[in-house]
C-alpha atoms as a PDB file:
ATOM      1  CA  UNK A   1      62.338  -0.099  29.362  1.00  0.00           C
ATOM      2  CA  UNK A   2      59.285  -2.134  30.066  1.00  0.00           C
ATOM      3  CA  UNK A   3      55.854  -0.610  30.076  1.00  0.00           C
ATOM      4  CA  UNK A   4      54.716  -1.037  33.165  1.00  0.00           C
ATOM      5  CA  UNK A   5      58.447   0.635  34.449  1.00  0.00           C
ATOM      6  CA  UNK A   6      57.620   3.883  32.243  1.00  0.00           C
ATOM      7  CA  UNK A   7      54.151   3.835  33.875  1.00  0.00           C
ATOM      8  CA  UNK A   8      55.581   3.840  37.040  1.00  0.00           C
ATOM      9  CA  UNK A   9      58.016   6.804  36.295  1.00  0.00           C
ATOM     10  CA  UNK A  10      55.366   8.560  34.916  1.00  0.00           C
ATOM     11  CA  UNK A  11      53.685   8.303  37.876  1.00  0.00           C
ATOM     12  CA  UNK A  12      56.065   9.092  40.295  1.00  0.00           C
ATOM     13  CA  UNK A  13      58.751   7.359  43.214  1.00  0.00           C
ATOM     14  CA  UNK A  14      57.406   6.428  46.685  1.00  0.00           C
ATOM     15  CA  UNK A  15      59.456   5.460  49.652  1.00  0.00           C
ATOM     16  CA  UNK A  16      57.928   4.152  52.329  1.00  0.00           C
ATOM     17  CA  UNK A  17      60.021   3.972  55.901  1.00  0.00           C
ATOM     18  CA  UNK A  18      58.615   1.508  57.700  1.00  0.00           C
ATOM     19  CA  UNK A  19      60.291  -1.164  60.226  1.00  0.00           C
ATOM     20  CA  UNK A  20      57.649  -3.861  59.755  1.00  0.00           C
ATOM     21  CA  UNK A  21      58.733  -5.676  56.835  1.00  0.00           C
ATOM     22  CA  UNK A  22      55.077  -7.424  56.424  1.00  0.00           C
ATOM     23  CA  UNK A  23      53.377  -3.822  56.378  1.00  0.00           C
ATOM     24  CA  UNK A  24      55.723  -2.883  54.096  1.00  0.00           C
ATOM     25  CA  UNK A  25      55.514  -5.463  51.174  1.00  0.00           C
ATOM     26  CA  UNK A  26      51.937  -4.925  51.611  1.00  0.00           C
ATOM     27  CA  UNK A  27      52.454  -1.029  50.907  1.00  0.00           C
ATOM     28  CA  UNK A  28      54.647  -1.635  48.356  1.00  0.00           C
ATOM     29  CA  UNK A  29      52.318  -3.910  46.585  1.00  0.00           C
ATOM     30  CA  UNK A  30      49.571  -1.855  46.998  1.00  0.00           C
ATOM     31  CA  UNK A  31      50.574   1.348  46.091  1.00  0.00           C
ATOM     32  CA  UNK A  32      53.087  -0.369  43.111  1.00  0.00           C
ATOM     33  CA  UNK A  33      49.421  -1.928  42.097  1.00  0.00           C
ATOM     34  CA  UNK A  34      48.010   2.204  41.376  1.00  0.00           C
ATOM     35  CA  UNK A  35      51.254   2.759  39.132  1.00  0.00           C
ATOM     36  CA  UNK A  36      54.226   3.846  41.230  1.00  0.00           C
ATOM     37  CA  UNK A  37      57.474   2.865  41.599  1.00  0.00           C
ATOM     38  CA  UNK A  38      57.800   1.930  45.201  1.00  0.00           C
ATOM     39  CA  UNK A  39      61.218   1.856  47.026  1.00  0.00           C
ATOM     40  CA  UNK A  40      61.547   0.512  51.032  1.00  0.00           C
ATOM     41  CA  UNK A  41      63.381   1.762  54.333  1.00  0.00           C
ATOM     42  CA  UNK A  42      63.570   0.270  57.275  1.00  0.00           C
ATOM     43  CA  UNK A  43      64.963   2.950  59.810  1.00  0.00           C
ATOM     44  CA  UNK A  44      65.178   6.417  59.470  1.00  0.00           C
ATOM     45  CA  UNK A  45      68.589   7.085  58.503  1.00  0.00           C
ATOM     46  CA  UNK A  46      68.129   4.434  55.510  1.00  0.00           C
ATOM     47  CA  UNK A  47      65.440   7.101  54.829  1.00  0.00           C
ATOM     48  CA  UNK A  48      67.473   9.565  54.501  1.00  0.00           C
ATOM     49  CA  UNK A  49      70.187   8.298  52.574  1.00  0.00           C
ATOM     50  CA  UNK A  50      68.264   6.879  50.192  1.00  0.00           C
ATOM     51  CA  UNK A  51      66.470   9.837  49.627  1.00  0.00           C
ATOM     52  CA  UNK A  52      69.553  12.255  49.364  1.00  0.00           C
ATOM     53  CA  UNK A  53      71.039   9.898  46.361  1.00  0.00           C
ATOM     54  CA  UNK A  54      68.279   9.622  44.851  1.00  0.00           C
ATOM     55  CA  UNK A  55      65.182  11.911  45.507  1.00  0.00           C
ATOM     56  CA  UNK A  56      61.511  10.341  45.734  1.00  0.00           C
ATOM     57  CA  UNK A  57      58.537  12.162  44.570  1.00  0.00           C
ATOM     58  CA  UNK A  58      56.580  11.284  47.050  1.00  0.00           C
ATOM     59  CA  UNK A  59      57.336   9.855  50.612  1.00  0.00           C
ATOM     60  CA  UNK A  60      55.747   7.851  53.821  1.00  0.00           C
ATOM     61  CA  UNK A  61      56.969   7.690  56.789  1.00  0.00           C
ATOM     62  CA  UNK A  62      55.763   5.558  59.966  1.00  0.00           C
ATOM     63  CA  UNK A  63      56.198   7.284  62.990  1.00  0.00           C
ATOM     64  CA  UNK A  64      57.771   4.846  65.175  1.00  0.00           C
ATOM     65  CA  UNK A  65      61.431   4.009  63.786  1.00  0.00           C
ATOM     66  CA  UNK A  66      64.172   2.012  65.452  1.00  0.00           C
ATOM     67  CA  UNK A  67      66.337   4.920  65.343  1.00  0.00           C
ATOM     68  CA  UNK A  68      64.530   8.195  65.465  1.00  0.00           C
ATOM     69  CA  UNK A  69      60.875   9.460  64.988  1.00  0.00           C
ATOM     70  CA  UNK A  70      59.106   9.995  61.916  1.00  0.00           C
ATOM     71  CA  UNK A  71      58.296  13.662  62.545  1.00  0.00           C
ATOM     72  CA  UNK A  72      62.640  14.631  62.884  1.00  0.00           C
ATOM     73  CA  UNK A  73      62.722  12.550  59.640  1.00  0.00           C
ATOM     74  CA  UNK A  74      60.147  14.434  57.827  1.00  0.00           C
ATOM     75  CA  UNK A  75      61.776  17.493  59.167  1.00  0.00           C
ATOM     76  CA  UNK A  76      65.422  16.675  58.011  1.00  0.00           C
ATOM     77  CA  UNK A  77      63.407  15.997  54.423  1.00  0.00           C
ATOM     78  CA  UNK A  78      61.237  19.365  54.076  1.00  0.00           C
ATOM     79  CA  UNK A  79      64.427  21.697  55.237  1.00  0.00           C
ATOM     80  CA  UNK A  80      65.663  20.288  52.086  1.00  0.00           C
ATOM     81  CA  UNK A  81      62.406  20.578  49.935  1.00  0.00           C
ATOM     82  CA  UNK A  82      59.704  22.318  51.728  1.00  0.00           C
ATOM     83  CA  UNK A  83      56.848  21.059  48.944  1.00  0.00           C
ATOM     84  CA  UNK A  84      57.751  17.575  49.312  1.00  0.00           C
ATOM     85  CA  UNK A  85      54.914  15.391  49.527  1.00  0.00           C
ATOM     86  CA  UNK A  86      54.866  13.525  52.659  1.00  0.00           C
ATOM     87  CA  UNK A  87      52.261  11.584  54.510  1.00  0.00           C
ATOM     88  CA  UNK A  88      52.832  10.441  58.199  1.00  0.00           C
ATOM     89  CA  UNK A  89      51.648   7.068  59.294  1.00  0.00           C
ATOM     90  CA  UNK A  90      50.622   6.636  62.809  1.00  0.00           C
ATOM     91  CA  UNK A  91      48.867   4.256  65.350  1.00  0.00           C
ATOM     92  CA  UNK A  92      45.648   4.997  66.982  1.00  0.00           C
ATOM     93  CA  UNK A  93      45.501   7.531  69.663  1.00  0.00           C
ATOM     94  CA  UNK A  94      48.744   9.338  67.959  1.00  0.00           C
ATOM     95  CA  UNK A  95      46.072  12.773  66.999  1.00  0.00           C
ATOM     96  CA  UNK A  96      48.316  14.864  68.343  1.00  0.00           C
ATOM     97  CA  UNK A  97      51.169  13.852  66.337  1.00  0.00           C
ATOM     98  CA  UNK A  98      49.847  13.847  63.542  1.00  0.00           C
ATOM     99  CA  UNK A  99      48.952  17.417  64.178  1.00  0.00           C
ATOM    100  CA  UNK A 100      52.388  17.884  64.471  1.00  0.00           C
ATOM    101  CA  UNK A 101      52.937  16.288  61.851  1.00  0.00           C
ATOM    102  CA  UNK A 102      50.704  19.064  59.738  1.00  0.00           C
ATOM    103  CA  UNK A 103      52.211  21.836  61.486  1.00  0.00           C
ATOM    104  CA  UNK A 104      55.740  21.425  59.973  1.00  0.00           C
ATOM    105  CA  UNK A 105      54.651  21.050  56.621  1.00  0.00           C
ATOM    106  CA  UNK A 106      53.541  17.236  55.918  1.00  0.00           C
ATOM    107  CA  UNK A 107      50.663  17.540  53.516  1.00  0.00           C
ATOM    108  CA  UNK A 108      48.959  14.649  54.880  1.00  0.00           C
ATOM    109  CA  UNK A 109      48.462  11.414  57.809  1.00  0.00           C
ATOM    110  CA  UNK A 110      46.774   8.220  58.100  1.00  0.00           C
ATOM    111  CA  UNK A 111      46.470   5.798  61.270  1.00  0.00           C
ATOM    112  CA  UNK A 112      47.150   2.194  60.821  1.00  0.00           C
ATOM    113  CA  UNK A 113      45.163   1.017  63.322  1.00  0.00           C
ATOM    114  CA  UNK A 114      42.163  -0.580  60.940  1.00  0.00           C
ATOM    115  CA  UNK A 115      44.575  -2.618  58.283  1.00  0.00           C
ATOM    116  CA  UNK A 116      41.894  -2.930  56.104  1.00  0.00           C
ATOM    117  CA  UNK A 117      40.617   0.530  55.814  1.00  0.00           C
ATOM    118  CA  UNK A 118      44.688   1.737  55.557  1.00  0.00           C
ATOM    119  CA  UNK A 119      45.560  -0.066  52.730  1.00  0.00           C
ATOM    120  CA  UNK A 120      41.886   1.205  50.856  1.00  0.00           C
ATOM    121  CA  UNK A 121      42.768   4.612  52.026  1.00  0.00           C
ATOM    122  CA  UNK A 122      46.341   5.058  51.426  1.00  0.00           C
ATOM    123  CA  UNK A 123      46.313   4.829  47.557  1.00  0.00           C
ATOM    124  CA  UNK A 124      44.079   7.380  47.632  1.00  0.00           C
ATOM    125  CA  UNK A 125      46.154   9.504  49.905  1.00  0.00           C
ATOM    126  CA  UNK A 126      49.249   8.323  47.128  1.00  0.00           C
ATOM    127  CA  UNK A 127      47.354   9.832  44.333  1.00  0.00           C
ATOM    128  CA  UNK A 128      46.372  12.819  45.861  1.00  0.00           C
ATOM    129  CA  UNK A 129      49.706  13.956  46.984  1.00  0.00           C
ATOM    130  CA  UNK A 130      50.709  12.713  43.644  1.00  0.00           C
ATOM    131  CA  UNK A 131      48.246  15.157  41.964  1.00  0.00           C
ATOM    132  CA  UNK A 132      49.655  18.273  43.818  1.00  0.00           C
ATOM    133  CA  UNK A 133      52.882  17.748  43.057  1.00  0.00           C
ATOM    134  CA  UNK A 134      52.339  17.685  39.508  1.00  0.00           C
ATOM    135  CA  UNK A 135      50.015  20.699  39.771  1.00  0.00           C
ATOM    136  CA  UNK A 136      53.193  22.014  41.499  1.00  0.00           C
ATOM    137  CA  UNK A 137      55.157  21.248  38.698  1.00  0.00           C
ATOM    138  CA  UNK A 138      53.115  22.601  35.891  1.00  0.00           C
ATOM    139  CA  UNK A 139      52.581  25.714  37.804  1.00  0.00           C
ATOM    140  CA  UNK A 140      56.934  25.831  38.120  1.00  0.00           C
ATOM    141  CA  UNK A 141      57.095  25.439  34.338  1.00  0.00           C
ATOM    142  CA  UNK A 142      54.351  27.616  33.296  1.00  0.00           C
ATOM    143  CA  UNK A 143      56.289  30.225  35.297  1.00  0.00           C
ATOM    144  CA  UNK A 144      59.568  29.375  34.349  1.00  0.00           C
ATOM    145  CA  UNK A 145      58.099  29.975  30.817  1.00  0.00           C
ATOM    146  CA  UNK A 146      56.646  33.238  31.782  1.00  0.00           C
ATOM    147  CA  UNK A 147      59.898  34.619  33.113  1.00  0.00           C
ATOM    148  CA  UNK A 148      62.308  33.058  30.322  1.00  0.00           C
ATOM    149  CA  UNK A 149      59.335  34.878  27.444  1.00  0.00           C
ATOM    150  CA  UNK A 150      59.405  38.407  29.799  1.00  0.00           C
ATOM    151  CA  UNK A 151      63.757  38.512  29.784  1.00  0.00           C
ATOM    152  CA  UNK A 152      63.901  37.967  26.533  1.00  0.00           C
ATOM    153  CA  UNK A 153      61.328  40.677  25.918  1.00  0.00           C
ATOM    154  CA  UNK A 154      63.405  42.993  28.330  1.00  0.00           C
ATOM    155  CA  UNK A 155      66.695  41.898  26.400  1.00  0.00           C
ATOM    156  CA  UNK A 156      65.261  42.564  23.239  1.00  0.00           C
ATOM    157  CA  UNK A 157      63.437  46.122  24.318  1.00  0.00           C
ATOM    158  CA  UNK A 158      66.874  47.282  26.291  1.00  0.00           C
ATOM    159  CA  UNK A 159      69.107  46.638  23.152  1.00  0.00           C
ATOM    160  CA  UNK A 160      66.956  48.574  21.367  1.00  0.00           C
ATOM    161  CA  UNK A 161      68.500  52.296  20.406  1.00  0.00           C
ATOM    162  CA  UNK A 162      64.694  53.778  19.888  1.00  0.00           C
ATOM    163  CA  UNK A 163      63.115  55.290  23.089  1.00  0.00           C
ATOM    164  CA  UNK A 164      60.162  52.500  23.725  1.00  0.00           C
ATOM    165  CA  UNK A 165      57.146  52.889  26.326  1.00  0.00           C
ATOM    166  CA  UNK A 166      53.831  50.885  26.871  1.00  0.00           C
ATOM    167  CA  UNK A 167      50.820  52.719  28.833  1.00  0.00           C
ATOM    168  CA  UNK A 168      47.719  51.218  30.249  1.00  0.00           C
ATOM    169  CA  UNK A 169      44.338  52.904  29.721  1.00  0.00           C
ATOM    170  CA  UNK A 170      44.936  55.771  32.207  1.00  0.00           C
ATOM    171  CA  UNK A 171      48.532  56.785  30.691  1.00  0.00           C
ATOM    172  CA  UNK A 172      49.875  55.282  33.326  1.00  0.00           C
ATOM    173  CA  UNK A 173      53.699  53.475  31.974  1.00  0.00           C
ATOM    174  CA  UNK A 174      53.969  50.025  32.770  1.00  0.00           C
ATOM    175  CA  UNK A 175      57.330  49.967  30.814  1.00  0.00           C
ATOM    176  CA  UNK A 176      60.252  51.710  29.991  1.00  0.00           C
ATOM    177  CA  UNK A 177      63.496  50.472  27.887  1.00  0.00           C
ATOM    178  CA  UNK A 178      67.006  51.726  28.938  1.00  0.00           C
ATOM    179  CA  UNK A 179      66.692  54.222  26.133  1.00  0.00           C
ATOM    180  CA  UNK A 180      63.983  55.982  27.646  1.00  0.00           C
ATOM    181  CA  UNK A 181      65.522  56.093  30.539  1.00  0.00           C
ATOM    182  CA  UNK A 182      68.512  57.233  29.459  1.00  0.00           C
ATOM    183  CA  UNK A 183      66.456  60.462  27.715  1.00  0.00           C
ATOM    184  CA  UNK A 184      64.535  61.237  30.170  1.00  0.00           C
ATOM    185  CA  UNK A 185      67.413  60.949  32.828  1.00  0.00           C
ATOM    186  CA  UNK A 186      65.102  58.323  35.728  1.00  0.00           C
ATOM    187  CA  UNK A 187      65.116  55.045  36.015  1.00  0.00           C
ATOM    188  CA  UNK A 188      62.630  52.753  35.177  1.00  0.00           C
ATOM    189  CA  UNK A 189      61.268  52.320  38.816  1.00  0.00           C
ATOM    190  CA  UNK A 190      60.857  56.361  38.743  1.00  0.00           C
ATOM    191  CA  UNK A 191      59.480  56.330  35.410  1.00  0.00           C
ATOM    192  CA  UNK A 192      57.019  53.381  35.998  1.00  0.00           C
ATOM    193  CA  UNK A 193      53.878  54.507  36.890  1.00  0.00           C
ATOM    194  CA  UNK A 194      53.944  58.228  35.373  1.00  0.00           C
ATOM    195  CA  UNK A 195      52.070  60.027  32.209  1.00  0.00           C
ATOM    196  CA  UNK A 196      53.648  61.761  29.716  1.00  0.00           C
ATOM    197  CA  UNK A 197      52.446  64.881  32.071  1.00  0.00           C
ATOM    198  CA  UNK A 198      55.157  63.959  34.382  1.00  0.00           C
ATOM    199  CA  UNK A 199      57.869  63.681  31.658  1.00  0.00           C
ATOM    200  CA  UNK A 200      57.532  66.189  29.132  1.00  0.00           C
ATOM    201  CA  UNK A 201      55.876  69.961  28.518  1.00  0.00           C
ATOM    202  CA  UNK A 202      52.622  70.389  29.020  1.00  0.00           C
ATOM    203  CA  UNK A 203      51.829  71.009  25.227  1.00  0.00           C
ATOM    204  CA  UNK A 204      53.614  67.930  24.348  1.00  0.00           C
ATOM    205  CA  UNK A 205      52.191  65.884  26.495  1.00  0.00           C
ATOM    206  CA  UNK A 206      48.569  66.804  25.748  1.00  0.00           C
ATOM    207  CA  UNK A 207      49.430  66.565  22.190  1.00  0.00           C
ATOM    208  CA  UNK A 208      50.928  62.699  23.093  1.00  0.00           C
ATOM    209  CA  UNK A 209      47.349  62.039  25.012  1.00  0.00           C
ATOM    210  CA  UNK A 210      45.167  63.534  21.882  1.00  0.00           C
ATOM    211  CA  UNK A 211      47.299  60.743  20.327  1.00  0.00           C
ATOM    212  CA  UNK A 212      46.768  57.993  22.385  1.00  0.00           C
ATOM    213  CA  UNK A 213      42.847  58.801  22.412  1.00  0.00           C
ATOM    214  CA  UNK A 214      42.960  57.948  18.994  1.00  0.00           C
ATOM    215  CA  UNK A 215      45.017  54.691  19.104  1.00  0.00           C
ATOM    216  CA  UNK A 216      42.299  53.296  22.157  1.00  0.00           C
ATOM    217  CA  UNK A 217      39.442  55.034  19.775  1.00  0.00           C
ATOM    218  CA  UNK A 218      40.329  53.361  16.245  1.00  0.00           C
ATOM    219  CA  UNK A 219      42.989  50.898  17.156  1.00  0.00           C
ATOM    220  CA  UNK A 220      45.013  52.630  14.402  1.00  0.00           C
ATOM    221  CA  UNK A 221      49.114  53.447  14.547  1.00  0.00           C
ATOM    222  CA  UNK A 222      49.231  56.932  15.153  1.00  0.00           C
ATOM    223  CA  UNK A 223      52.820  59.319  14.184  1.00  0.00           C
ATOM    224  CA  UNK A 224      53.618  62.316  15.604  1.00  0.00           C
ATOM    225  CA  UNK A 225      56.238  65.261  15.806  1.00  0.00           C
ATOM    226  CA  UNK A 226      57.515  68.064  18.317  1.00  0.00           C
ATOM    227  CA  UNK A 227      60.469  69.846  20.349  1.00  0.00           C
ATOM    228  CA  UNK A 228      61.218  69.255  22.962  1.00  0.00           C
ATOM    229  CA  UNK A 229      63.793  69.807  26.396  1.00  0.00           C
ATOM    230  CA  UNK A 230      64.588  66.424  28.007  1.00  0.00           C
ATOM    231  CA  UNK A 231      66.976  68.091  30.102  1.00  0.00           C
ATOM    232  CA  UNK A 232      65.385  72.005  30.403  1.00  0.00           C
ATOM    233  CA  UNK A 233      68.216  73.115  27.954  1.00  0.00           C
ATOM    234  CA  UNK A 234      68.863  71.007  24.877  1.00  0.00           C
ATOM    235  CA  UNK A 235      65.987  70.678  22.182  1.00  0.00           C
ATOM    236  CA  UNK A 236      65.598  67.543  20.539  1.00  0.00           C
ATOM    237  CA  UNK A 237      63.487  66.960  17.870  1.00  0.00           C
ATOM    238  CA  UNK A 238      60.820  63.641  18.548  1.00  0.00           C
ATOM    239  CA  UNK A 239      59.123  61.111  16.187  1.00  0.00           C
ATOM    240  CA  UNK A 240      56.810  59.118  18.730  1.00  0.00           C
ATOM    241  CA  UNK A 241      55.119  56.371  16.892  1.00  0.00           C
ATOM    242  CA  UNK A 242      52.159  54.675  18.516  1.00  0.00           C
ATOM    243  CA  UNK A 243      50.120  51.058  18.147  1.00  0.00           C
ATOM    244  CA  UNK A 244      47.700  49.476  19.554  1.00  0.00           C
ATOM    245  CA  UNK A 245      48.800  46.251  21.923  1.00  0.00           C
ATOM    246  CA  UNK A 246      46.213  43.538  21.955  1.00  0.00           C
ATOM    247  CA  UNK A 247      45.837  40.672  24.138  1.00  0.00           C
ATOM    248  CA  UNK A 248      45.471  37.117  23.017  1.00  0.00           C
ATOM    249  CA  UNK A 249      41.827  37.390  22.656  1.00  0.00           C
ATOM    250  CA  UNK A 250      41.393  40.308  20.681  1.00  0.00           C
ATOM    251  CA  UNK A 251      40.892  43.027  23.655  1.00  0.00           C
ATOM    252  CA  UNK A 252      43.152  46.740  23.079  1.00  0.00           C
ATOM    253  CA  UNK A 253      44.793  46.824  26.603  1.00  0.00           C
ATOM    254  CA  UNK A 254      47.876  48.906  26.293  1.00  0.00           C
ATOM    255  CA  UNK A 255      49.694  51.154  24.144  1.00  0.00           C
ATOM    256  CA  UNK A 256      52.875  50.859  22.538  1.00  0.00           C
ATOM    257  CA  UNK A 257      55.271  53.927  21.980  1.00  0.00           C
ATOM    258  CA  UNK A 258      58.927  54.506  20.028  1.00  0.00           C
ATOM    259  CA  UNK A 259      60.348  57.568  20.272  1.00  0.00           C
ATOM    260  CA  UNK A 260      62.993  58.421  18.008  1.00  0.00           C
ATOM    261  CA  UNK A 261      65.442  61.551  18.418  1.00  0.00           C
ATOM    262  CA  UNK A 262      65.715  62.723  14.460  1.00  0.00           C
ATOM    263  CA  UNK A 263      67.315  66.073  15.987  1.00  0.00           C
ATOM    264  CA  UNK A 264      70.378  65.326  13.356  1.00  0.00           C
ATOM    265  CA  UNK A 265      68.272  64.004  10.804  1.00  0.00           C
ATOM    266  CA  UNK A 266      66.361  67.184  11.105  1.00  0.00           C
ATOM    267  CA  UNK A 267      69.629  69.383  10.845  1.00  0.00           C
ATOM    268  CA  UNK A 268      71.016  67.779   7.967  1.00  0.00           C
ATOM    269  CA  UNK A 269      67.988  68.446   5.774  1.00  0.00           C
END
């Protein structure tokens, strides 16, 4: 593969549907001059087709076709893809289709009636829409990232047999594993939100929040026992360990808890 093909990749696919073949050798040279790969259509339906075999980054579409308008083209396109990039080229005293044109989601529109200030223009307009969609694209992968990192946290925390819980500042939980769930007998969206206040006795829980004063205090793993009724009848016997959860520059922010049942352990000694 040639450089100036991977430079055009890198940069993106235009099509341009446009029924003047002059105009559009012109585009194509033009916009192929910035760095893109630039691909032609002469009628709407070509458009289409081309588009639905192979999708373009970016596309421009004139708004006079031989078969159909611009604007029910760049409709048909954004049912498909709603962020697709398009720009609608028009002739003078079209304003109010290229309104339109904005209302149904084309990000941008350009009249052709100066040739000379189009083709200055419409690179620009290229790399703009160019510069969006990769924003768009980071932004998909950054939060792709983000949710792949927070189930394999959740798979990880779920599978865990110890009793885990994070609080913010206020006591508040912010999350609860299946184990502590399944102790405590809610679910996590009942659970979310509460203090130990809400979960266990009263001594217990001011015990737990002495605790956690000292994690926020001295940022030091704290260990604690008591007794305990998760269901008003049985008493279970509780290690709660808690840390300190830091954010990636340095700032406490939460605290982690694991809560293990050593009733047995307990028993057999």
């Amino acid at each position: 593969m040639s450089e100036d093909t991977t430079q055009a990749l890198s940069k993106g696919r235009v099509l341009y549907i446009e029924d003047e073949p002059l105009l559009g050798r012109i585009f194509k040279l033009s916009i192929e001059r910035a760095g893109y790969q630039v691909m032609l259509a002469e009628t709407g339906r070509q458009g289409l087709e081309m588009h639905a075999s192979t999708p373009f980054d970016i596309v421009a579409i004139d708004f006079q076709l031989p078969d159909t308008t611009g604007l029910k083209i760049a409709e048909e396109m954004l049912r498909d893809n709603a962020e697709l990039p398009i720009v609608m080229v028009t002739g003078a005293g079209n304003e109010a289709v290229a309104a339109e044109a904005l209302g149904i989601g084309v990000m941008n529109y350009i009249i052709k009636s100066d040739e000379e200030v189009y083709f200055e223009l419409l690179p620009r307009i290229i790399d703009n829409l160019n510069s969006i969609r990769l924003e768009r694209e980071r932004n998909s992968a950054l939060s792709k990232a983000v949710f792949d990192r927070e189930a394999l946290f959740k798979a990880f925390m779920d599978n865990a047999p110890e009793s885990i819980v994070i609080k913010n500042r206020n006591g508040n939980y912010e999350f609860v594993n299946s184990s502590y769930e399944a102790f405590h007998g809610s679910s996590a969206s009942q659970l979310n939100g509460q203090t130990d206040f809400d979960v266990f006795e009263k001594e217990n829980a001011e015990l737990l929040r002495l605790q956690d004063e000292e994690v926020w205090k001295n940022g030091e793993t704290k260990t604690v026992e008591f007794d305990t009724k998760p269901n008003g009848v049985d008493i279970r016997r509780m290690l709660v360990r808690k840390f300190p959860i830091y954010d990636g520059v340095g700032d406490l922010v939460a605290i982690g808890g694991v809560n293990i049942d050593i009733t047995d352990h307990r028993k057999s000694e």
